[in-house]
PDB file of N, CA and C in Angstrom:
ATOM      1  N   UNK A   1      40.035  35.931 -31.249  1.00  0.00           N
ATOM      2  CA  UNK A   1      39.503  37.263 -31.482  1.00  0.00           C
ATOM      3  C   UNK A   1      39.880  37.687 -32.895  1.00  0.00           C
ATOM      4  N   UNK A   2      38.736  38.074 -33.745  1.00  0.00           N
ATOM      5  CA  UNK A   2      39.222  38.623 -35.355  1.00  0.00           C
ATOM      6  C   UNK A   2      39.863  39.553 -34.993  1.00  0.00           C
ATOM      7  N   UNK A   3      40.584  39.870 -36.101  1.00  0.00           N
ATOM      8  CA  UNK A   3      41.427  41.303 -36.202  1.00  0.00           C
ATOM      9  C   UNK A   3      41.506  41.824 -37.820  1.00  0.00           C
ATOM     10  N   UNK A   4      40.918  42.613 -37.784  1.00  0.00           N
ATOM     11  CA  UNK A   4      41.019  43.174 -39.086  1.00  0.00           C
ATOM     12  C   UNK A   4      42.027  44.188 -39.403  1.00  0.00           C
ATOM     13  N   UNK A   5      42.806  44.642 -40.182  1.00  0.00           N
ATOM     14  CA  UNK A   5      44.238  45.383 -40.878  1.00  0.00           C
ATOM     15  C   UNK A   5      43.792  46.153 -41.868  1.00  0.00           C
ATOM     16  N   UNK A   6      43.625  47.368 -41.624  1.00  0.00           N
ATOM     17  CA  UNK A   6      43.554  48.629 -43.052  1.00  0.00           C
ATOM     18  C   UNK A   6      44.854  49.064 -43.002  1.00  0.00           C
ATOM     19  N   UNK A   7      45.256  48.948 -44.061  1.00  0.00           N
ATOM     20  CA  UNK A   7      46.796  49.913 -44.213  1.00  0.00           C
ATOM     21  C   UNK A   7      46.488  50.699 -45.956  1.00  0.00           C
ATOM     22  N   UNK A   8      46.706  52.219 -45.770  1.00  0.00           N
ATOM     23  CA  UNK A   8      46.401  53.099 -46.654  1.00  0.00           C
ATOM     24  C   UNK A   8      46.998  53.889 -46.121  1.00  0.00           C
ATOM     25  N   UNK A   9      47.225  54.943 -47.515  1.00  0.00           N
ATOM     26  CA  UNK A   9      48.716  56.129 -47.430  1.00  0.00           C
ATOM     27  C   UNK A   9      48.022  57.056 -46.513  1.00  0.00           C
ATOM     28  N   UNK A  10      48.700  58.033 -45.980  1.00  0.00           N
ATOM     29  CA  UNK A  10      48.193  59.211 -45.509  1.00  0.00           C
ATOM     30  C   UNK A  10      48.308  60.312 -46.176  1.00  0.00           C
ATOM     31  N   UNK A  11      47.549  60.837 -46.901  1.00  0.00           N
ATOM     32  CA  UNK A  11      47.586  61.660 -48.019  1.00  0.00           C
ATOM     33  C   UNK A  11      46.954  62.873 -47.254  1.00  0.00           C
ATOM     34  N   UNK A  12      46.887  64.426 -48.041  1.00  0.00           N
ATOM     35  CA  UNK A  12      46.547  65.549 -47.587  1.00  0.00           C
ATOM     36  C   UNK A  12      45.709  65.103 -45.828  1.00  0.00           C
ATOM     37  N   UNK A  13      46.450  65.518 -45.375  1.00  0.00           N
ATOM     38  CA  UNK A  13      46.496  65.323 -43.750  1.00  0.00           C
ATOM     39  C   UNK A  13      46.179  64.090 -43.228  1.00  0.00           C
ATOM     40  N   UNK A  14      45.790  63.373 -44.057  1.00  0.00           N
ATOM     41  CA  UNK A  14      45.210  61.902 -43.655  1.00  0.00           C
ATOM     42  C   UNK A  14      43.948  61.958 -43.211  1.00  0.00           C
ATOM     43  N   UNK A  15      43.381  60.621 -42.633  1.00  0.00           N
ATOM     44  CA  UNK A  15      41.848  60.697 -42.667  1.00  0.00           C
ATOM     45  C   UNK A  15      41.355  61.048 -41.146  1.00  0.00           C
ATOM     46  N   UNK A  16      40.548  61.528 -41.491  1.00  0.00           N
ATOM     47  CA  UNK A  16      39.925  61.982 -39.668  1.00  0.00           C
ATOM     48  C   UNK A  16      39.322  61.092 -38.521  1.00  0.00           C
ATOM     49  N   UNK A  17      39.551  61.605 -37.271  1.00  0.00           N
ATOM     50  CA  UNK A  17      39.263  60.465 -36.368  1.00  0.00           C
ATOM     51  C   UNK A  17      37.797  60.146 -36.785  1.00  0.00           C
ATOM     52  N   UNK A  18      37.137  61.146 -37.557  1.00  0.00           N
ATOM     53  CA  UNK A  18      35.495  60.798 -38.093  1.00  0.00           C
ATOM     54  C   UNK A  18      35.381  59.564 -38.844  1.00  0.00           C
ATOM     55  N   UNK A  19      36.400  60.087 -39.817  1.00  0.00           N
ATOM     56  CA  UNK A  19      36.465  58.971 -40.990  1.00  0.00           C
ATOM     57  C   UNK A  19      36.990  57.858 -40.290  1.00  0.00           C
ATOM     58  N   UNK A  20      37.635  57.386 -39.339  1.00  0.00           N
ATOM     59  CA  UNK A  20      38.789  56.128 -39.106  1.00  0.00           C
ATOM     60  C   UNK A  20      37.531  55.414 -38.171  1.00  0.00           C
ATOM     61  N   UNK A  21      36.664  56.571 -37.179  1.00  0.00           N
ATOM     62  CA  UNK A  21      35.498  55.722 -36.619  1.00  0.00           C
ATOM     63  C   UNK A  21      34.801  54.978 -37.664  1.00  0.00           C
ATOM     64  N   UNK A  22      34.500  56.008 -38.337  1.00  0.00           N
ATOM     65  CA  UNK A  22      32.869  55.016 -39.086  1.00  0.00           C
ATOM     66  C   UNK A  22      33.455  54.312 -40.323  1.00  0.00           C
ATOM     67  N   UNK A  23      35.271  54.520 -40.669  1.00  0.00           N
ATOM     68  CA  UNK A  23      35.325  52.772 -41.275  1.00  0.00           C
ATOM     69  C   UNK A  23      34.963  51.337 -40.346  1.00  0.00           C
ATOM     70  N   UNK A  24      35.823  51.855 -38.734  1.00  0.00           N
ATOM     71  CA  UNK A  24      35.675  50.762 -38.131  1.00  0.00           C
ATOM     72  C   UNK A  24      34.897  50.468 -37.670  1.00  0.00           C
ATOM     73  N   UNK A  25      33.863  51.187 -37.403  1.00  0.00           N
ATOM     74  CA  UNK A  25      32.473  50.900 -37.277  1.00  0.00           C
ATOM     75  C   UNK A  25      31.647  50.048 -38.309  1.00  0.00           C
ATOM     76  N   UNK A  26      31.856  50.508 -39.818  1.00  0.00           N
ATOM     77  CA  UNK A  26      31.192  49.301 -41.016  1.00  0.00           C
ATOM     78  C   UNK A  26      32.003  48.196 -40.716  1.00  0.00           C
ATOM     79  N   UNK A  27      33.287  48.484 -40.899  1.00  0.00           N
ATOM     80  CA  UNK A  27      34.205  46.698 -40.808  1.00  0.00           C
ATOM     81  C   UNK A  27      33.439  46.045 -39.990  1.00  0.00           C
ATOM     82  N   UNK A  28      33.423  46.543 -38.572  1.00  0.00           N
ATOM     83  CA  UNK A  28      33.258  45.743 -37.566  1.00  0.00           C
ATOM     84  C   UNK A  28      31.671  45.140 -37.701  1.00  0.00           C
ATOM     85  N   UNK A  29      30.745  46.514 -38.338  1.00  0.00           N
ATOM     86  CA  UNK A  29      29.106  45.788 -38.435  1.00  0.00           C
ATOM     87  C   UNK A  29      29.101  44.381 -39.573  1.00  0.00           C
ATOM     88  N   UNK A  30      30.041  44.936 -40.836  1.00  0.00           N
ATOM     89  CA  UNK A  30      30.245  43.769 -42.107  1.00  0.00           C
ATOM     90  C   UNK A  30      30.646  42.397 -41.096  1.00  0.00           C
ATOM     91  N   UNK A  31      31.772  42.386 -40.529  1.00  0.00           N
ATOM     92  CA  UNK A  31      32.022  41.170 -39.877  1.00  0.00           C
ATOM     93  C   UNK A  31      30.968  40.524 -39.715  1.00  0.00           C
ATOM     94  N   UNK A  32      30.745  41.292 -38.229  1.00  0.00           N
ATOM     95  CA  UNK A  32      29.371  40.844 -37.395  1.00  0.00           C
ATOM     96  C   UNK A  32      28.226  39.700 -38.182  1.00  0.00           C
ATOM     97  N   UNK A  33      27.897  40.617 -39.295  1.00  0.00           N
ATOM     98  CA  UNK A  33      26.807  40.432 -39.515  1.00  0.00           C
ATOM     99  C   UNK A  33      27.084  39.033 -40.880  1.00  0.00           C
ATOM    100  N   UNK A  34      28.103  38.821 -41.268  1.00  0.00           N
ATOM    101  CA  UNK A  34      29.017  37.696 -42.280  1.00  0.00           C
ATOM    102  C   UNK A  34      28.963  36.947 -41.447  1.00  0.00           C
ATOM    103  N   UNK A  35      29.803  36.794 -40.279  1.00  0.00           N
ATOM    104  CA  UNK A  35      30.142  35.787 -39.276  1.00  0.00           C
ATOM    105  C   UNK A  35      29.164  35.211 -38.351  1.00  0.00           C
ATOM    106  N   UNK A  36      28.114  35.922 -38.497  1.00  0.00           N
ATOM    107  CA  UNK A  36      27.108  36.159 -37.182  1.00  0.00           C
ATOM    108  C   UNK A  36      27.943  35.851 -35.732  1.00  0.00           C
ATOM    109  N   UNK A  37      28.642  37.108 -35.412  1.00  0.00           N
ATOM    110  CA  UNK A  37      29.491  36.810 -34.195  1.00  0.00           C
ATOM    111  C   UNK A  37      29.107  38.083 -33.353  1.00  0.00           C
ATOM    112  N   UNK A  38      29.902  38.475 -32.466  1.00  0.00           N
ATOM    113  CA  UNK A  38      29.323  40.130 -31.623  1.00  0.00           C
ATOM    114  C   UNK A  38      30.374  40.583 -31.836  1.00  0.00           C
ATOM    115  N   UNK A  39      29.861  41.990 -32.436  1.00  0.00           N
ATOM    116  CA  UNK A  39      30.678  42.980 -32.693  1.00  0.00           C
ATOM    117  C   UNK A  39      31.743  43.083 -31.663  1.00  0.00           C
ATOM    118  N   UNK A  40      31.669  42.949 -30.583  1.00  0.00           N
ATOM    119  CA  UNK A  40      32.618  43.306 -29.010  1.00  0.00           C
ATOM    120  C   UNK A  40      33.484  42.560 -29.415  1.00  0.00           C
ATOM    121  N   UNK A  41      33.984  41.469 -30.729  1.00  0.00           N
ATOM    122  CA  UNK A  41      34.915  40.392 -30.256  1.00  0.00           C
ATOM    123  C   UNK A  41      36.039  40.875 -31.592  1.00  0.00           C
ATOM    124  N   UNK A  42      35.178  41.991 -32.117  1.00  0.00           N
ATOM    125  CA  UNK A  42      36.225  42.228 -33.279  1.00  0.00           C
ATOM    126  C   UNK A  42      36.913  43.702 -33.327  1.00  0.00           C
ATOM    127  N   UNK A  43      38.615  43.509 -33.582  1.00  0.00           N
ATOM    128  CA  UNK A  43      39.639  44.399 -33.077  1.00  0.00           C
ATOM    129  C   UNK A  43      39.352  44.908 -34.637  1.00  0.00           C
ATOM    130  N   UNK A  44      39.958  46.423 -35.209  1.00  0.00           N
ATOM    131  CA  UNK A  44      40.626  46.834 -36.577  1.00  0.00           C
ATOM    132  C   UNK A  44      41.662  47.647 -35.834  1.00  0.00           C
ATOM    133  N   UNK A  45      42.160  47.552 -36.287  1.00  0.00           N
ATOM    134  CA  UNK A  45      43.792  48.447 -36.660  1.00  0.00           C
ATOM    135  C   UNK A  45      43.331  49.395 -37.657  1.00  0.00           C
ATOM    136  N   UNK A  46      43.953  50.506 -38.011  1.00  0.00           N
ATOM    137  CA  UNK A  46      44.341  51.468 -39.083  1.00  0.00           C
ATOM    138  C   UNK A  46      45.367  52.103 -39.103  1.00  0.00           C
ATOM    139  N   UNK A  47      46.294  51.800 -40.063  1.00  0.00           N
ATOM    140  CA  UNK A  47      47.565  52.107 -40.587  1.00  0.00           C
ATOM    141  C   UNK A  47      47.712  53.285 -41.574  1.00  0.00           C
ATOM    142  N   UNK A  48      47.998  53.990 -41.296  1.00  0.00           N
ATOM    143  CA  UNK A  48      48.287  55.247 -42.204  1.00  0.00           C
ATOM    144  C   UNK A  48      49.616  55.253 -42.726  1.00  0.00           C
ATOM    145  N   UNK A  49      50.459  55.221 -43.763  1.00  0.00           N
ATOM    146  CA  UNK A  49      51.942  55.071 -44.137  1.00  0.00           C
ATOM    147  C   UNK A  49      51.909  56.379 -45.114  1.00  0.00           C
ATOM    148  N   UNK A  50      53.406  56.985 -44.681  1.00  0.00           N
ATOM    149  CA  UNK A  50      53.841  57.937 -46.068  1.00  0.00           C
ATOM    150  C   UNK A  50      53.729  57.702 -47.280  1.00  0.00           C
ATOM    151  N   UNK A  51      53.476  58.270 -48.504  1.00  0.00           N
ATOM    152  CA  UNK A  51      53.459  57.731 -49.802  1.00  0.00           C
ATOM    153  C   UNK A  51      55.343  57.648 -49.982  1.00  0.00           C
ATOM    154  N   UNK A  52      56.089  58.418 -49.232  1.00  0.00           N
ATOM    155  CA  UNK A  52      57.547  58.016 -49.208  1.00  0.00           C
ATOM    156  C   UNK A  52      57.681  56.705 -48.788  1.00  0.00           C
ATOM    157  N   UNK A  53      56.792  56.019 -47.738  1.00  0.00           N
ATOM    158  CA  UNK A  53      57.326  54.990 -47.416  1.00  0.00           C
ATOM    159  C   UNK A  53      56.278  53.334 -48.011  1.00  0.00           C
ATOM    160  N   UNK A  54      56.207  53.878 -49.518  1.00  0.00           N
ATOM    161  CA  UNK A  54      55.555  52.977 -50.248  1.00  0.00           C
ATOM    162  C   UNK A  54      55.482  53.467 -51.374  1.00  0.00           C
ATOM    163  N   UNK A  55      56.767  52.131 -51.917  1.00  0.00           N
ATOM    164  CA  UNK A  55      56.632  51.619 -53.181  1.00  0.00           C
ATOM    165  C   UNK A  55      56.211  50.547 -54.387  1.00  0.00           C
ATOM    166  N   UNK A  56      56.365  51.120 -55.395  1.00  0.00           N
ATOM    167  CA  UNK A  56      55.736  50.525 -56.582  1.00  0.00           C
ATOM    168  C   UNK A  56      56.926  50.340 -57.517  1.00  0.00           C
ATOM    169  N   UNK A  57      57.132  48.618 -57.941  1.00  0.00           N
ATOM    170  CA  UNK A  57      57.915  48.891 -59.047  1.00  0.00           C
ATOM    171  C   UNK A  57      59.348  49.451 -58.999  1.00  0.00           C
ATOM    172  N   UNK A  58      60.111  49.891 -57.566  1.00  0.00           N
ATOM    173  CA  UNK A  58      61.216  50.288 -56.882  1.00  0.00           C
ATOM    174  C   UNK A  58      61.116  51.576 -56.455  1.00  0.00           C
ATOM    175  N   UNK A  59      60.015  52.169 -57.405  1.00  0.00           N
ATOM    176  CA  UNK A  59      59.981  53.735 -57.076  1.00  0.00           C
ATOM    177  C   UNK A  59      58.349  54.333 -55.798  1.00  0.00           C
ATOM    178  N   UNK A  60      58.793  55.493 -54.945  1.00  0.00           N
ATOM    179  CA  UNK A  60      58.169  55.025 -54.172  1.00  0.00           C
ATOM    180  C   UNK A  60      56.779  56.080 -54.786  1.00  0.00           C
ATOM    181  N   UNK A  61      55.849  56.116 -53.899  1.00  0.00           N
ATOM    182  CA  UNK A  61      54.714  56.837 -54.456  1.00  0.00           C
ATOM    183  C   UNK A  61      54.994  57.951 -55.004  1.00  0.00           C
ATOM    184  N   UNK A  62      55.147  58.848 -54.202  1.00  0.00           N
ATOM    185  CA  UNK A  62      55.376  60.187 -54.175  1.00  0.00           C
ATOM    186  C   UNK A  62      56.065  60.808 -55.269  1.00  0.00           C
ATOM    187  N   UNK A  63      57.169  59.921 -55.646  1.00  0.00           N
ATOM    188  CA  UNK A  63      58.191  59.866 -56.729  1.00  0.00           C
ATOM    189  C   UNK A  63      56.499  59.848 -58.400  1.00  0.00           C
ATOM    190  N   UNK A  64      56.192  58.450 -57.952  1.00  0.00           N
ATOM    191  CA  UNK A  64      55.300  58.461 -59.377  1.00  0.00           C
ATOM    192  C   UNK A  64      54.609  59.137 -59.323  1.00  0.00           C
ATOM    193  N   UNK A  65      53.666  60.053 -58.513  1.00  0.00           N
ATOM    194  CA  UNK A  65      52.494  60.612 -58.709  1.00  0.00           C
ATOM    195  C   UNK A  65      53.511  62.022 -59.380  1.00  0.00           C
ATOM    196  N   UNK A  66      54.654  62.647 -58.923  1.00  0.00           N
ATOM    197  CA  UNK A  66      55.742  63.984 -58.952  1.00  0.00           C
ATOM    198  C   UNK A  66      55.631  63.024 -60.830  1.00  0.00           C
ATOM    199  N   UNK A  67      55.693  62.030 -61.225  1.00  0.00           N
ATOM    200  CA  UNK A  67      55.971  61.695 -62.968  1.00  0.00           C
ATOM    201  C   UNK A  67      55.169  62.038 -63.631  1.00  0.00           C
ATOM    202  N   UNK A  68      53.714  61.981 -62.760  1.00  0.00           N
ATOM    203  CA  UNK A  68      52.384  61.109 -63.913  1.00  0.00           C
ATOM    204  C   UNK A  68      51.496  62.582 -63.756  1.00  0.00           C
TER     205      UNK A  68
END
């Protein structure tokens, strides 16, 4: 069974169950239609992480965007 992995920050409230459907809805049609397989056989995940809990370079997001 494919499994596809989005991992992206969760920024101003993060993304909506709207938005998180109709990514996994394209992933899953892009597969499909690459692989020629049935959509029913392909999983996505979506990962939302703090910009605290992702870094760059030692420093974590939140830190560089508070620099730049």
């Amino acid at each position: 069974m494919p499994m596809i992995n989005v991992t992206m920050t969760h920024e101003d409230g993060g993304a909506t169950k709207e938005q998180k459907e109709l990514l996994a809805k394209k992933l899953t049609d892009a597969f499909a239609e690459v692989f020629n397989r049935g959509a029913n056989t392909c999983v996505v995940t979506i990962n939302e992480i703090s910009t605290d809990n992702y870094a760059i370079g030692g420093k974590t997001v939140t830190n560089i965007r508070k620099d730049n």
